[in-house]
N, C-alpha and C. Protein backbone atom coordinates (compact mmCIF):
# COMPACT_ATOMS: atom_id res chain seq x y z
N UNK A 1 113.97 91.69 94.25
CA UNK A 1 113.49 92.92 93.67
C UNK A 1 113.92 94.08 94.56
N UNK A 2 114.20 95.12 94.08
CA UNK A 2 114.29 96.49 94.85
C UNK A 2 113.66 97.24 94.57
N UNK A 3 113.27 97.92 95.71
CA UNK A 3 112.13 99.12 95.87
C UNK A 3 112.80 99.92 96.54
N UNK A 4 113.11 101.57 95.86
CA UNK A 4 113.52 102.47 96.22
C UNK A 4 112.36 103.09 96.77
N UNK A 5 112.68 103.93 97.71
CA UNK A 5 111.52 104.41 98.67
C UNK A 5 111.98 106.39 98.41
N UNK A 6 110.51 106.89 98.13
CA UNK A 6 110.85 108.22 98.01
C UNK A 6 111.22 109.13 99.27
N UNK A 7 112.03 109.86 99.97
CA UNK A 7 112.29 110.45 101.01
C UNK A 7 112.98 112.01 100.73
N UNK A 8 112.14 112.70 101.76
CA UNK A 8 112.65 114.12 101.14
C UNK A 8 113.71 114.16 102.57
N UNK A 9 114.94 115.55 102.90
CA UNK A 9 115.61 115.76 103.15
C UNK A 9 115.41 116.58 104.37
N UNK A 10 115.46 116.58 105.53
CA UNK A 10 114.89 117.10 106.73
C UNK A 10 116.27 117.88 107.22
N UNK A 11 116.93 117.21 107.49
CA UNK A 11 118.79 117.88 107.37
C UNK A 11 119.59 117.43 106.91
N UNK A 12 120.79 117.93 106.68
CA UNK A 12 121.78 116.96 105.62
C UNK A 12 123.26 117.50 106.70
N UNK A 13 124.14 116.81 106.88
CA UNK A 13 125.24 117.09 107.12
C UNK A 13 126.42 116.44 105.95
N UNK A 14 127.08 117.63 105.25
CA UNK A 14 127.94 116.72 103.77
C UNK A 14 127.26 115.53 103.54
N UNK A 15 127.55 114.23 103.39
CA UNK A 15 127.13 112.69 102.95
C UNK A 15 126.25 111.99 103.80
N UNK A 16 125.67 112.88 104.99
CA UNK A 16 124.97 112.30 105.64
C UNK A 16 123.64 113.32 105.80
N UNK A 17 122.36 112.06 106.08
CA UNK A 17 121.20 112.90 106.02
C UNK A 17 120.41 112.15 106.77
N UNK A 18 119.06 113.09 107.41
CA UNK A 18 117.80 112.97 107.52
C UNK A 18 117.36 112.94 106.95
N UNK A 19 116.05 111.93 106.51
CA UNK A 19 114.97 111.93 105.51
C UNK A 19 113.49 111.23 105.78
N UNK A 20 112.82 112.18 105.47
CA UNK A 20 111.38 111.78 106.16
C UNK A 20 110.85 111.14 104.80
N UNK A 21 110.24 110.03 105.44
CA UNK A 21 109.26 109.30 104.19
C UNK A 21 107.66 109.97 104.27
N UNK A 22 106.76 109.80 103.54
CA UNK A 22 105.83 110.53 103.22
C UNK A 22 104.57 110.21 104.57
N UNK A 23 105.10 109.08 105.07
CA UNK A 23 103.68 108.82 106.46
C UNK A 23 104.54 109.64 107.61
N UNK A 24 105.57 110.27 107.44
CA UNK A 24 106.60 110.69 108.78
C UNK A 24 107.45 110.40 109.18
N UNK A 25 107.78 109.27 108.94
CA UNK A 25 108.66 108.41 109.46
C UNK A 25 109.93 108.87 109.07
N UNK A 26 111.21 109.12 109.78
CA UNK A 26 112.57 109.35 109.40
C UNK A 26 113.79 108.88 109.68
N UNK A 27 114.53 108.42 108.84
CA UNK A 27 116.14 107.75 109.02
C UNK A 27 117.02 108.65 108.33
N UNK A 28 118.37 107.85 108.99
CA UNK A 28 119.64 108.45 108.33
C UNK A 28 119.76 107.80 107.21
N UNK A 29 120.25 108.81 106.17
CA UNK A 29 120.73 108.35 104.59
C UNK A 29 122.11 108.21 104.29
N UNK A 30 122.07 107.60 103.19
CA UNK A 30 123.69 108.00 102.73
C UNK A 30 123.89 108.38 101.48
N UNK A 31 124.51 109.98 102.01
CA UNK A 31 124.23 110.55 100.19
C UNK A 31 125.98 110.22 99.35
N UNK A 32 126.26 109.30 99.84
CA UNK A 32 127.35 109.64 98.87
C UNK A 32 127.17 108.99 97.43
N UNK A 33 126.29 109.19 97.01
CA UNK A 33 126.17 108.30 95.52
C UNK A 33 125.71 109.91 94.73
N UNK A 34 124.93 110.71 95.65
CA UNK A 34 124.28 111.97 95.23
C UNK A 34 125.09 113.32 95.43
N UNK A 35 125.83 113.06 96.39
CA UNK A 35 126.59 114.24 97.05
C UNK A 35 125.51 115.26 97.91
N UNK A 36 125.67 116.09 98.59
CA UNK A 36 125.17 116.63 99.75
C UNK A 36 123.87 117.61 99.00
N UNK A 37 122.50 117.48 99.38
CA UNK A 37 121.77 118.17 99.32
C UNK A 37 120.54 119.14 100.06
N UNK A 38 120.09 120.05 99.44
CA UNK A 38 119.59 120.82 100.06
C UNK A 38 118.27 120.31 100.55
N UNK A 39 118.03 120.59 102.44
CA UNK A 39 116.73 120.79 102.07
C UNK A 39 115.64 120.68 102.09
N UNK A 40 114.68 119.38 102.01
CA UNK A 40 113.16 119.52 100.79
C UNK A 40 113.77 118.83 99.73
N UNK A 41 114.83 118.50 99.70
CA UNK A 41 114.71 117.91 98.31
C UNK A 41 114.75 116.22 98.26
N UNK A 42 113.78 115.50 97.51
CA UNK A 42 113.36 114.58 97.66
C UNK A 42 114.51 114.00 96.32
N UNK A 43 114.41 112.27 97.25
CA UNK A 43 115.41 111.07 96.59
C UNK A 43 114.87 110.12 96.56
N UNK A 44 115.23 109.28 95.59
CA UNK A 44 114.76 107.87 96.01
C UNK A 44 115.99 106.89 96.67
N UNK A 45 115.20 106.30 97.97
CA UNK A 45 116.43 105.54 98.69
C UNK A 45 116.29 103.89 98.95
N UNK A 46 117.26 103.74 99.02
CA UNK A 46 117.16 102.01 98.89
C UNK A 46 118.25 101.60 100.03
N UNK A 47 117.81 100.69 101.11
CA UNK A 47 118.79 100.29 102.00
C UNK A 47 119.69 101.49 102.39
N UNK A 48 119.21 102.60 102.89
CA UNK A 48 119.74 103.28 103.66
C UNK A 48 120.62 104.40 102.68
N UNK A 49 120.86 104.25 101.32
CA UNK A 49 121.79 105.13 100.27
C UNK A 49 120.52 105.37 99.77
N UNK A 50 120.73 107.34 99.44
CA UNK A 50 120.01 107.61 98.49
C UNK A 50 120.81 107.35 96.69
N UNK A 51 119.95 106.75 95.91
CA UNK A 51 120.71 106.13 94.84
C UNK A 51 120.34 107.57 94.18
N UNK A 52 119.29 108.46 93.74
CA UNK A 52 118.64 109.49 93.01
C UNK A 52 118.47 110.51 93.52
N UNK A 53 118.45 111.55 92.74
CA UNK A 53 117.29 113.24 93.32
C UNK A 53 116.00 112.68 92.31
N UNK A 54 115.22 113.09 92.54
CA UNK A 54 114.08 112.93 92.36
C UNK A 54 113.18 114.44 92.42
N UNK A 55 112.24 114.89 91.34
CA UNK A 55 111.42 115.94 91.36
C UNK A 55 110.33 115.78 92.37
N UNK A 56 109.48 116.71 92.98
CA UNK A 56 108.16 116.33 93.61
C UNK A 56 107.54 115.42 92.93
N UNK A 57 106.96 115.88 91.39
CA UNK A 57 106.15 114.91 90.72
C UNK A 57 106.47 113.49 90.63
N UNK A 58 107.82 113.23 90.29
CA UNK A 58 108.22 112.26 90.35
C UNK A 58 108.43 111.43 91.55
N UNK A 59 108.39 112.11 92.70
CA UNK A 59 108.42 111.49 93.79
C UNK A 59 107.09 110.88 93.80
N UNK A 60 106.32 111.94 93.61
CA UNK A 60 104.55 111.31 93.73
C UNK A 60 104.28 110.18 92.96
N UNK A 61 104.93 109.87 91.66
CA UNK A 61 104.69 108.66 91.18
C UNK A 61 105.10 107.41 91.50
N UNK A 62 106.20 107.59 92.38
CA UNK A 62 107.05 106.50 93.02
C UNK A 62 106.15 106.15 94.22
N UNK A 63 105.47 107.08 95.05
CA UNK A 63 104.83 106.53 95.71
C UNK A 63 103.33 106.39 95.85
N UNK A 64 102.90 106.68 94.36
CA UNK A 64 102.01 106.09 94.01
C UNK A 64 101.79 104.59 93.83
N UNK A 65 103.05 104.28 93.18
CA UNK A 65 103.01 103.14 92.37
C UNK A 65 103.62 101.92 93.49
N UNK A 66 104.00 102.98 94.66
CA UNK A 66 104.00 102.05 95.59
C UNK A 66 102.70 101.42 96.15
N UNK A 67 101.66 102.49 96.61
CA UNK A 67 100.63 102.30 97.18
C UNK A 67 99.72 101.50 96.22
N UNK A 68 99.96 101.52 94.90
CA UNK A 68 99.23 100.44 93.85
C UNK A 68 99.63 98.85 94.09
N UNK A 69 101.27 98.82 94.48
CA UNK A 69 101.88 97.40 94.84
C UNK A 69 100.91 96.85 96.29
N UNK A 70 100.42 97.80 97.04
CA UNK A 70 100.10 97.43 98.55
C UNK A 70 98.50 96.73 98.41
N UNK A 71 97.76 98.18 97.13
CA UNK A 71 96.82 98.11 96.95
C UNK A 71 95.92 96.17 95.89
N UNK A 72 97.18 96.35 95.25
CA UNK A 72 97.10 94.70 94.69
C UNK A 72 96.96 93.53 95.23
N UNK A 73 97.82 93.92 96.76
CA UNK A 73 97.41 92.63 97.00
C UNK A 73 96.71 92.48 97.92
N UNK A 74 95.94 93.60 97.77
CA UNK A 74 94.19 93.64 99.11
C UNK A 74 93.47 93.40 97.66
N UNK A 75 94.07 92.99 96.62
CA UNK A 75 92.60 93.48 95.93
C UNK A 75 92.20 94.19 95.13
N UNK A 76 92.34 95.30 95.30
CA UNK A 76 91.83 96.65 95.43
C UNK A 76 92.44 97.26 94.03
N UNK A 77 91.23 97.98 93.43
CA UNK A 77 91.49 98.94 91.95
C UNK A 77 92.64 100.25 92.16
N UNK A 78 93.25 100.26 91.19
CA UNK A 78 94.63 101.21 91.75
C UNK A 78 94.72 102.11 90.38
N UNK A 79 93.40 102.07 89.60
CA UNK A 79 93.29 102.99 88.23
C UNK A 79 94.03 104.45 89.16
N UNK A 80 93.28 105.03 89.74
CA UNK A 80 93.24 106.45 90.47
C UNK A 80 94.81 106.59 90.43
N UNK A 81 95.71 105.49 90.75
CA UNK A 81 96.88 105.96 91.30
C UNK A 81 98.14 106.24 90.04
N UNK A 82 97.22 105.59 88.86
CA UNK A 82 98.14 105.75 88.04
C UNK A 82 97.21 106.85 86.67
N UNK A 83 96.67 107.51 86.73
CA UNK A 83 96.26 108.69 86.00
C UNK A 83 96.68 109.38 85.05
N UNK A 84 97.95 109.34 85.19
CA UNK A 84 98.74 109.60 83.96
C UNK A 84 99.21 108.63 83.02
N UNK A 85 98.85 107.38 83.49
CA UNK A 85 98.77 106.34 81.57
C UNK A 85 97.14 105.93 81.56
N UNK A 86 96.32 106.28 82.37
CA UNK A 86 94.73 105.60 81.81
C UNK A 86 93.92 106.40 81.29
N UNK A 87 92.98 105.92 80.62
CA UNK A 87 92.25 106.68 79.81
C UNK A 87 92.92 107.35 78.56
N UNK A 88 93.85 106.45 77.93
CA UNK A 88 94.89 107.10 76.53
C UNK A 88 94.91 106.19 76.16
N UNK A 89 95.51 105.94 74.89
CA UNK A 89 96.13 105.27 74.03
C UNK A 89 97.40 105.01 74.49
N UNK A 90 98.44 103.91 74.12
CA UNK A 90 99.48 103.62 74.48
C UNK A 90 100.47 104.62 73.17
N UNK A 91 101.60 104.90 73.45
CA UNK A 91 102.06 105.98 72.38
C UNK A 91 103.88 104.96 72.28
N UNK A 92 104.38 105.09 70.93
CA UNK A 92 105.16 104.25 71.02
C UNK A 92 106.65 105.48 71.42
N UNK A 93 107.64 105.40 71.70
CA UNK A 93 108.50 106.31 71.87
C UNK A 93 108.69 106.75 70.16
N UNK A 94 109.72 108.32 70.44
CA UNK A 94 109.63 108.51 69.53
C UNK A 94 111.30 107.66 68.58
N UNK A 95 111.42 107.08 68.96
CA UNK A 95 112.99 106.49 68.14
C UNK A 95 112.41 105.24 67.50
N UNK A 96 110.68 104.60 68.23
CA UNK A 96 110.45 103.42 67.59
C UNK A 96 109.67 103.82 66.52
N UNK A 97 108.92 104.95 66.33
CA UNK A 97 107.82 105.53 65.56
C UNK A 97 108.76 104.76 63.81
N UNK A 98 107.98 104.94 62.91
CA UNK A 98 108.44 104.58 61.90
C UNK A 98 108.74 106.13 60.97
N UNK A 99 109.33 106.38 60.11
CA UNK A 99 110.16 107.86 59.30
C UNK A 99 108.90 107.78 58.41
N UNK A 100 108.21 108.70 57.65
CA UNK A 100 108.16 109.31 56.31
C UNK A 100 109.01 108.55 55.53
């Protein structure tokens, strides 16, 4: 399985970068899949290549849904972390919906 890890951008030199993960922690990246970015701007990275850009929000869900993987196997209820599908109905996309 792969787990891309969200990391924002601390410095970048062209294809190469700093990137801090969300507890602090920071390594070198490799942007050549993304090309050189500014910044603050958050990716998701896997084995050392950032594969994505990634929005804040979207970063937050990535590492939400990380801390739900950690939280599973203490146990532990992980409703909170996912907030944006509970408490709804499931909704089907719109290409499966059926026409008039």
């Amino acid at each position: 399985m792969c787990i891309g890890i969200p990391m924002q951008v601390t410095a970048c030199d062209d294809l190469a970068a700093t990137a801090a993960r969300r507890d602090g922690t920071t390594e070198a990246v490799d942007l050549s899949l993304i090309g050189p970015q500014p910044v603050g701007t958050w990716m998701l990275v896997h084995l050392g290549a950032a594969r994505s850009v990634l929005s804040a929000e979207d970063a937050d869900r990535v590492a939400d849904a990380l801390l739900a993987i950690e939280a599973v196997q203490r146990g532990e209820d992980i409703d909170h972390l996912f907030a944006d599908l509970t408490d709804r109905e499931p909704e089907l996309p719109p290409h499966l919906r059926t026409k008039p």
